[in-house]
N, C-alpha and C. Protein backbone atom coordinates (compact mmCIF):
# COMPACT_ATOMS: atom_id res chain seq x y z
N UNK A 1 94.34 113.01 73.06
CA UNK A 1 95.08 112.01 73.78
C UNK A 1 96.37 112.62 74.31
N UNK A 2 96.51 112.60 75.48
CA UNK A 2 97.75 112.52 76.21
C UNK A 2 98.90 112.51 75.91
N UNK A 3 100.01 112.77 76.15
CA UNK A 3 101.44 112.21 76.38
C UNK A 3 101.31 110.70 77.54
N UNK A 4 101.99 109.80 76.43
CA UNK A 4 102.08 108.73 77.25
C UNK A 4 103.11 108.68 78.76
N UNK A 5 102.77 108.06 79.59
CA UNK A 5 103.47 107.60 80.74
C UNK A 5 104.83 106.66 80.47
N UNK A 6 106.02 107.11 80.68
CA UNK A 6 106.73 106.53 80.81
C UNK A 6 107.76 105.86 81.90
N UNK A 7 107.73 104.77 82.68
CA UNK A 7 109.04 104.61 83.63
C UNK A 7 109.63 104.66 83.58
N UNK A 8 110.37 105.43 84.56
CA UNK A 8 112.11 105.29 84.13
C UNK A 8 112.52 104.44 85.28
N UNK A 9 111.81 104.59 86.63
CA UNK A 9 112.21 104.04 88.27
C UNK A 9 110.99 102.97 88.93
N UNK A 10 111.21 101.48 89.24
CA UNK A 10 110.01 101.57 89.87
C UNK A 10 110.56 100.92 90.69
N UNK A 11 110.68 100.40 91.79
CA UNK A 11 110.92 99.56 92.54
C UNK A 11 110.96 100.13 94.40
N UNK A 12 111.61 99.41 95.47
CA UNK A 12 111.92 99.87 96.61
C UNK A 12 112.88 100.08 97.00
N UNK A 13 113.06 100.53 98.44
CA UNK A 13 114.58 100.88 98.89
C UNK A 13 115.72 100.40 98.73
N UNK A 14 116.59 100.54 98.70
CA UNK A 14 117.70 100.14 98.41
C UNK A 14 118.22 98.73 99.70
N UNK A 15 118.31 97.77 99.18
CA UNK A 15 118.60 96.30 100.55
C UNK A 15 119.59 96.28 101.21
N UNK A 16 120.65 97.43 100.81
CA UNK A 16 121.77 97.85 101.54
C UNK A 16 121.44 98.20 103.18
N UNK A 17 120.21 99.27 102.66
CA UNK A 17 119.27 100.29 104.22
C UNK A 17 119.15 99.13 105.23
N UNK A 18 118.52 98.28 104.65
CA UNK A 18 118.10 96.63 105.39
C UNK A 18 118.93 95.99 105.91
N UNK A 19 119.73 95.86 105.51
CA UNK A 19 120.97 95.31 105.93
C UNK A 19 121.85 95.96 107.35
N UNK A 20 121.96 96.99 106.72
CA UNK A 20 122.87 97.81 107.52
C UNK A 20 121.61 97.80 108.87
N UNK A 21 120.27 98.37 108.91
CA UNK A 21 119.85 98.30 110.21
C UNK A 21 119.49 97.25 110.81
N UNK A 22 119.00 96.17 109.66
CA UNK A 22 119.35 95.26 110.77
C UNK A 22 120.74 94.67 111.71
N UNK A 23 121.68 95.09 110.90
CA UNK A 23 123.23 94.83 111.95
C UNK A 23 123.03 95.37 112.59
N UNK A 24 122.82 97.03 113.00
CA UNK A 24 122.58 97.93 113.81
C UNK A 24 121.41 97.34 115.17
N UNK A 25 120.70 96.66 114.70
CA UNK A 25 119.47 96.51 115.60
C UNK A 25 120.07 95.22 116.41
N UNK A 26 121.40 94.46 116.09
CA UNK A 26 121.98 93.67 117.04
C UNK A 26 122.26 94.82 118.50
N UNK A 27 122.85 95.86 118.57
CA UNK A 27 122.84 96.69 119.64
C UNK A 27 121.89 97.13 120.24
N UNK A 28 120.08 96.34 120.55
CA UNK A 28 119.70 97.16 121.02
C UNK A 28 119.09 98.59 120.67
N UNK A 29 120.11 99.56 121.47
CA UNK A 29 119.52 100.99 120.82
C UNK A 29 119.28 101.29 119.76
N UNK A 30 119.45 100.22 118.20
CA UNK A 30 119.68 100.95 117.63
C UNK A 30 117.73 100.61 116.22
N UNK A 31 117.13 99.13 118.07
CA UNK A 31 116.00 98.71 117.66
C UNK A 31 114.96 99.67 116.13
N UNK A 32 114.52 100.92 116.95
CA UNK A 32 114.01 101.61 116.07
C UNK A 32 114.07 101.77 114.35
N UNK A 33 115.61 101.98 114.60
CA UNK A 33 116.37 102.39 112.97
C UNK A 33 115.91 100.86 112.60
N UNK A 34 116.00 99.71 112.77
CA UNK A 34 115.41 97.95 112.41
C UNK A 34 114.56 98.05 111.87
N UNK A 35 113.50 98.61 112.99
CA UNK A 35 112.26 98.12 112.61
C UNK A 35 111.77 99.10 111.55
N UNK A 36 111.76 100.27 111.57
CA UNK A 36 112.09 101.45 110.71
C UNK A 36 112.35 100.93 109.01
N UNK A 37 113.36 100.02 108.83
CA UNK A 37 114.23 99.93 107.81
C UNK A 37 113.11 98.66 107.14
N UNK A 38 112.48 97.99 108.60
CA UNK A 38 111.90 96.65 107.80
C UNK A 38 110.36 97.02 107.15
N UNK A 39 109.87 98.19 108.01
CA UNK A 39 109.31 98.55 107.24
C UNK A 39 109.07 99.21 105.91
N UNK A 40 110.37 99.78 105.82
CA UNK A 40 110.42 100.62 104.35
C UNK A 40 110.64 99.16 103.52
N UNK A 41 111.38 98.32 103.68
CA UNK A 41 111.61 97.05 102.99
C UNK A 41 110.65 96.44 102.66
N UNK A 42 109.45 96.71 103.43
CA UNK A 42 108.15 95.33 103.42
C UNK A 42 107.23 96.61 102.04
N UNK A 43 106.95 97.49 102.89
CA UNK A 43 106.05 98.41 101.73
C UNK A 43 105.67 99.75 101.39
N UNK A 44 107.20 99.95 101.28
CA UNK A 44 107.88 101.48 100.89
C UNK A 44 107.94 101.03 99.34
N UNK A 45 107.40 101.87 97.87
CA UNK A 45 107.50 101.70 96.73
C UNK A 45 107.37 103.01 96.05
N UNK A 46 109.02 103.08 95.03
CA UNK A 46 108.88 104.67 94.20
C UNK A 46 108.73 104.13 92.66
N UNK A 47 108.01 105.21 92.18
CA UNK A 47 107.56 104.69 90.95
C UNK A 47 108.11 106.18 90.03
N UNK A 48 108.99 106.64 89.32
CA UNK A 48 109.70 107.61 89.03
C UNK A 48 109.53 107.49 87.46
N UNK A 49 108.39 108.41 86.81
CA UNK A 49 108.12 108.29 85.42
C UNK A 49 108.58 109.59 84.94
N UNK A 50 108.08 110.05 83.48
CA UNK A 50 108.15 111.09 82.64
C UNK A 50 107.33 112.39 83.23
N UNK A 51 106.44 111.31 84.02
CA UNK A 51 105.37 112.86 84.28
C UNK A 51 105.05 112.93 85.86
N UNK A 52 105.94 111.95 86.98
CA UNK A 52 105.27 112.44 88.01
C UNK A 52 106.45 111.36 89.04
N UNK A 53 105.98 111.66 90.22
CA UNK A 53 107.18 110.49 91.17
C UNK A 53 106.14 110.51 92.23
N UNK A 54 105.84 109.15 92.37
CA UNK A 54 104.87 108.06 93.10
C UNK A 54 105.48 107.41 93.81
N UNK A 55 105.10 107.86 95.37
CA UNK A 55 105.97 107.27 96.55
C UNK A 55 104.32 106.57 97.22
N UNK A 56 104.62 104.68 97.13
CA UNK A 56 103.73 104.42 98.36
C UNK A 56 104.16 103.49 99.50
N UNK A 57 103.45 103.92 100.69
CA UNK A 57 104.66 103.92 101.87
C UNK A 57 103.12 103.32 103.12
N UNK A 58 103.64 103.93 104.49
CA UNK A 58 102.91 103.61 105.24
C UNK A 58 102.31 102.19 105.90
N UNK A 59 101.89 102.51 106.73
CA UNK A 59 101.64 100.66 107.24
C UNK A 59 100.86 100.18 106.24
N UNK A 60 100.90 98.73 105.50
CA UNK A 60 100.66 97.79 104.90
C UNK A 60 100.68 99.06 103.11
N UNK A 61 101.63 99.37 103.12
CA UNK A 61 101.38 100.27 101.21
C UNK A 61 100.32 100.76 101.76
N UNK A 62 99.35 101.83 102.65
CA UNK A 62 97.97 102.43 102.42
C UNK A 62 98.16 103.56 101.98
N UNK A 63 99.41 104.05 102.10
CA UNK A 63 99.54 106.04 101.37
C UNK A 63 100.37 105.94 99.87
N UNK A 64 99.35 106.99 99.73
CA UNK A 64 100.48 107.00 98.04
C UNK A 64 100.29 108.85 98.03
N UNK A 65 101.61 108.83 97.68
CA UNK A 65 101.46 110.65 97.54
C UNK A 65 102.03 110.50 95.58
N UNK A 66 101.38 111.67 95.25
CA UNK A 66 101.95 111.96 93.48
C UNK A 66 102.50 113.20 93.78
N UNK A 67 103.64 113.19 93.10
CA UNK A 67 103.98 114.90 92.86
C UNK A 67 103.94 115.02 91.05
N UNK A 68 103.76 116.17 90.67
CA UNK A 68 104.10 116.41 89.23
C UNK A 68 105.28 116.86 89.25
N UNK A 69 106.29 117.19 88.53
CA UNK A 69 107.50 117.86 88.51
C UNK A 69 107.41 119.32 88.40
N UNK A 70 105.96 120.00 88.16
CA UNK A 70 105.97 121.42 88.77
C UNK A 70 105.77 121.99 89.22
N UNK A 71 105.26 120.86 90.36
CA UNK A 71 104.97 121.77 91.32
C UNK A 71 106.31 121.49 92.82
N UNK A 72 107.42 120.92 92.01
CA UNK A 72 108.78 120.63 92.99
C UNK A 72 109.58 122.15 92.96
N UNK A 73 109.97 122.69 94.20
CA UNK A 73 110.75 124.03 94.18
C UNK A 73 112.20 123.56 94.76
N UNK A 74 112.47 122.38 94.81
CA UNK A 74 114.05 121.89 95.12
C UNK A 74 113.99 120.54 95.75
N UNK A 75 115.19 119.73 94.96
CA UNK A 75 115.55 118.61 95.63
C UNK A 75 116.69 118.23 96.13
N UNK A 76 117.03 117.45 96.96
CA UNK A 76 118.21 117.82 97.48
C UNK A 76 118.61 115.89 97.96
N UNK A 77 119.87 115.70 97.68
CA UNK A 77 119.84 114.14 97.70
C UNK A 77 121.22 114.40 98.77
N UNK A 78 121.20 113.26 99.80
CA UNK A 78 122.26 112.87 101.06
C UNK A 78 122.81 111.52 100.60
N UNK A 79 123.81 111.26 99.99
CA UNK A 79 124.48 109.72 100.18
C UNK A 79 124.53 109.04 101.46
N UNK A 80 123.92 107.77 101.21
CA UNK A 80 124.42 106.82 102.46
C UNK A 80 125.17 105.71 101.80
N UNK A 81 125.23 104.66 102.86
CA UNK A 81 125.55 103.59 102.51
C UNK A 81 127.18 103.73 101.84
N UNK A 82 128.29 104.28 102.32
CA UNK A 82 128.93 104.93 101.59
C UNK A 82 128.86 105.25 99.76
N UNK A 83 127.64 105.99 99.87
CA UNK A 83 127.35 106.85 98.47
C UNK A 83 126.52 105.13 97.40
N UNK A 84 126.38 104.26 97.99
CA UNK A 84 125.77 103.36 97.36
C UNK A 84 123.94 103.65 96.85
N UNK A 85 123.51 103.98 97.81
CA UNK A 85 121.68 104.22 97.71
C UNK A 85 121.89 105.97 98.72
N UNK A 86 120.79 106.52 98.38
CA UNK A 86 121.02 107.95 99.45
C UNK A 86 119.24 108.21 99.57
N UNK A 87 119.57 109.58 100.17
CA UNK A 87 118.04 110.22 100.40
C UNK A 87 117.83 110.88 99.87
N UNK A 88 116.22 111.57 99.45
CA UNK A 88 116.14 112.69 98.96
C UNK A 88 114.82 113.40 99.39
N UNK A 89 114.87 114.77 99.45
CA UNK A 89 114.49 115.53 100.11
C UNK A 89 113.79 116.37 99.01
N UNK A 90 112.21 115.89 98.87
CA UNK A 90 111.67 116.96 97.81
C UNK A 90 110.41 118.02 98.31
N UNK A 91 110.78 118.94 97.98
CA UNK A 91 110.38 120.12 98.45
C UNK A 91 109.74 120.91 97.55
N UNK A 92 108.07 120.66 97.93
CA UNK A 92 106.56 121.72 97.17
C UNK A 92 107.44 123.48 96.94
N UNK A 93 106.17 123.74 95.81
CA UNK A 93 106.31 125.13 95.99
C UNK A 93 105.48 125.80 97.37
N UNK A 94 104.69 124.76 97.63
CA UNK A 94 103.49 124.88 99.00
C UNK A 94 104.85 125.12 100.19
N UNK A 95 106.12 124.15 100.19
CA UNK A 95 106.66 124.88 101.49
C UNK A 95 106.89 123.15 102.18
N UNK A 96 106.22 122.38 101.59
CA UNK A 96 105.47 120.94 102.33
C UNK A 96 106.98 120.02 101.59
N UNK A 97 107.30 118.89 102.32
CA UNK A 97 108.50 118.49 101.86
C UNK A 97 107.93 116.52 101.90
N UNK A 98 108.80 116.25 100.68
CA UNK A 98 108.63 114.69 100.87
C UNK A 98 109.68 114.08 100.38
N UNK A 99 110.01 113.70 101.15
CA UNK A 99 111.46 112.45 101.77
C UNK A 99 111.48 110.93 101.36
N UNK A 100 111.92 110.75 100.52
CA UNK A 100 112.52 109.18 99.69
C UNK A 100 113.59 108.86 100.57
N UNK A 101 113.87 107.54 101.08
CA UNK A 101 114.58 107.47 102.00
C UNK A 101 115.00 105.84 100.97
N UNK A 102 116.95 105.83 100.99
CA UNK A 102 117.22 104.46 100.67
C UNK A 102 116.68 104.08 99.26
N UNK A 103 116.89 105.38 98.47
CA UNK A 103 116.66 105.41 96.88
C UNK A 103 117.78 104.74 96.46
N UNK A 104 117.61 103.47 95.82
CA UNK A 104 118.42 103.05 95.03
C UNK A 104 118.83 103.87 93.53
N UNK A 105 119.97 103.92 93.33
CA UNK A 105 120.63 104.55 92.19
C UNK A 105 120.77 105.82 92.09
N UNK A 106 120.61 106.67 93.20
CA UNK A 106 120.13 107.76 93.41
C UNK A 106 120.19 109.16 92.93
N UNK A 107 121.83 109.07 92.26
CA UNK A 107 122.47 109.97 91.60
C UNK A 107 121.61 110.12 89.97
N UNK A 108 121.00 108.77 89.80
CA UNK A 108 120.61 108.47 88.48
C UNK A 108 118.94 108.89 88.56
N UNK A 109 118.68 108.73 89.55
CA UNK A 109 117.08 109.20 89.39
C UNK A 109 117.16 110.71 89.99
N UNK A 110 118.46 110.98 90.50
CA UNK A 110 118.46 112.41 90.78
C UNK A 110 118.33 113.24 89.56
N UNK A 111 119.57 112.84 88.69
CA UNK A 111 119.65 113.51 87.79
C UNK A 111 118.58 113.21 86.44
N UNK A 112 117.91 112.33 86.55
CA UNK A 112 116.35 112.28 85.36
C UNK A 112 115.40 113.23 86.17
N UNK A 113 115.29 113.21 87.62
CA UNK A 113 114.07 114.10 87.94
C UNK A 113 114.76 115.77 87.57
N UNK A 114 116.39 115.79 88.12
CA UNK A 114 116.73 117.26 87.92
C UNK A 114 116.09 117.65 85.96
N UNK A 115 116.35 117.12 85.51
CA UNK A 115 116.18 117.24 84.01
C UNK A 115 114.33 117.81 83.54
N UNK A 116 113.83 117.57 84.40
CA UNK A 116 112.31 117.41 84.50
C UNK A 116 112.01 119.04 84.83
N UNK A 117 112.89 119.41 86.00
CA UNK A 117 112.23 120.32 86.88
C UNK A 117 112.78 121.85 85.98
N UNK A 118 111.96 122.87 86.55
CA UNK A 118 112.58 124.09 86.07
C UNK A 118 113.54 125.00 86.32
N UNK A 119 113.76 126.08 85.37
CA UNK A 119 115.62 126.20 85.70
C UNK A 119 115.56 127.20 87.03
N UNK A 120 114.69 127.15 87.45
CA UNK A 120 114.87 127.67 89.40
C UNK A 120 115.00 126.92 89.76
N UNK A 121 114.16 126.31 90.05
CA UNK A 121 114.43 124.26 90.58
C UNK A 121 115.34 124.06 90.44
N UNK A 122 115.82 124.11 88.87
CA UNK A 122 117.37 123.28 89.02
C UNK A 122 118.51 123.72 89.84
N UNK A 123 118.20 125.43 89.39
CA UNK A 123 119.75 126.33 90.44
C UNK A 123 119.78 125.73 92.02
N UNK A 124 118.56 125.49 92.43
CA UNK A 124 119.02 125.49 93.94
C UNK A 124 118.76 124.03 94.65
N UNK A 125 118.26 123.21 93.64
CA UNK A 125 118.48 121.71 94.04
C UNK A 125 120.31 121.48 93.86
N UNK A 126 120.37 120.20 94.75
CA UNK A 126 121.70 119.43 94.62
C UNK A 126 121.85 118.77 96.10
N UNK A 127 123.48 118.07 95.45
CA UNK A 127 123.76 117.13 96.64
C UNK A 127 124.26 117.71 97.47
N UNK A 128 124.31 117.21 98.74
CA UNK A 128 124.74 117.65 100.01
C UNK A 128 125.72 116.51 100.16
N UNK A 129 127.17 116.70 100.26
CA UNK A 129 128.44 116.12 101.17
C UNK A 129 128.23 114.55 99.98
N UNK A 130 128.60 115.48 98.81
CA UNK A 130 129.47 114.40 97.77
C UNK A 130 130.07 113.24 98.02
C-alpha cells in the first residue's frame, strides 16, 4: 500500500483576477483579459497535494494535466493583484512549461511545492519582483 494522498490546495483562481478584469473589460480593449478571467473563474481548478499538482482548465473543465514533483526543474511565481494572488510558472525537466494563473495564496503553495522539489529545483526556482 501506498503513501496516502494528502491536500494541502484545492480550489480556483483567486476572485481578485475576476474582479479586476472585469473592471478592465469596462474599456473595451481590455474585452479579452474579461473574458479570459471569466473563464478561468467558471472552470480553471488546482488541486495541490503531497504527491502531485492537478491543474483542470480548458473549455467546460475538459483538460487536466498532473505533474509529480520530480519531474519539475523550476518554478517561478509573479505577484499580482498588488502581491494578493500571483502566477506561477512550472517548468518540466522535458523543457515543456505549465502556468497557474491567479493562484490564490501563492507565496504559501509556493513555498509547500518548493519543499517537495529537489535541491536543484530549489536553487533556481523563485520569485520574480517581490
Amino acid at each position: 500500500m501506498g503513501i496516502r494522498e494528502e491536500v494541502y490546495f484545492e480550489g480556483g483562481p483567486h476572485i481578485g483576477d475576476l474582479i479586476v478584469n472585469i473592471l478592465l473589460g469596462l474599456t473595451i480593449i481590455c474585452l479579452p483579459l474579461t473574458i479570459g478571467a471569466i473563464v478561468r473563474a467558471l472552470w480553471l481548478r488546482y488541486r495541490i497535494t503531497n504527491r502531485r499538482i492537478s491543474v483542470t482548465g480548458g473549455w467546460m473543465g475538459r483538460d487536466r494535466t498532473d505533474i509529480i514533483y520530480s519531474d519539475i526543474a523550476k518554478v517561478v511565481t509573479v505577484p499580482r493583484g498588488i502581491g494578493i494572488w500571483g502566477d506561477m510558472v512550472i517548468t518540466l525537466k522535458d523543457g515543456s512549461r505549465l502556468e497557474l494563473r491567479a493562484v490564490p495564496k501563492f507565496r504559501d503553495i509556493y513555498a509547500y511545492i518548493n519543499e517537495r522539489l529537489s535541491p536543484k529545483a530549489q536553487q533556481v526556482s523563485g520569485a520574480i519582483g517581490r
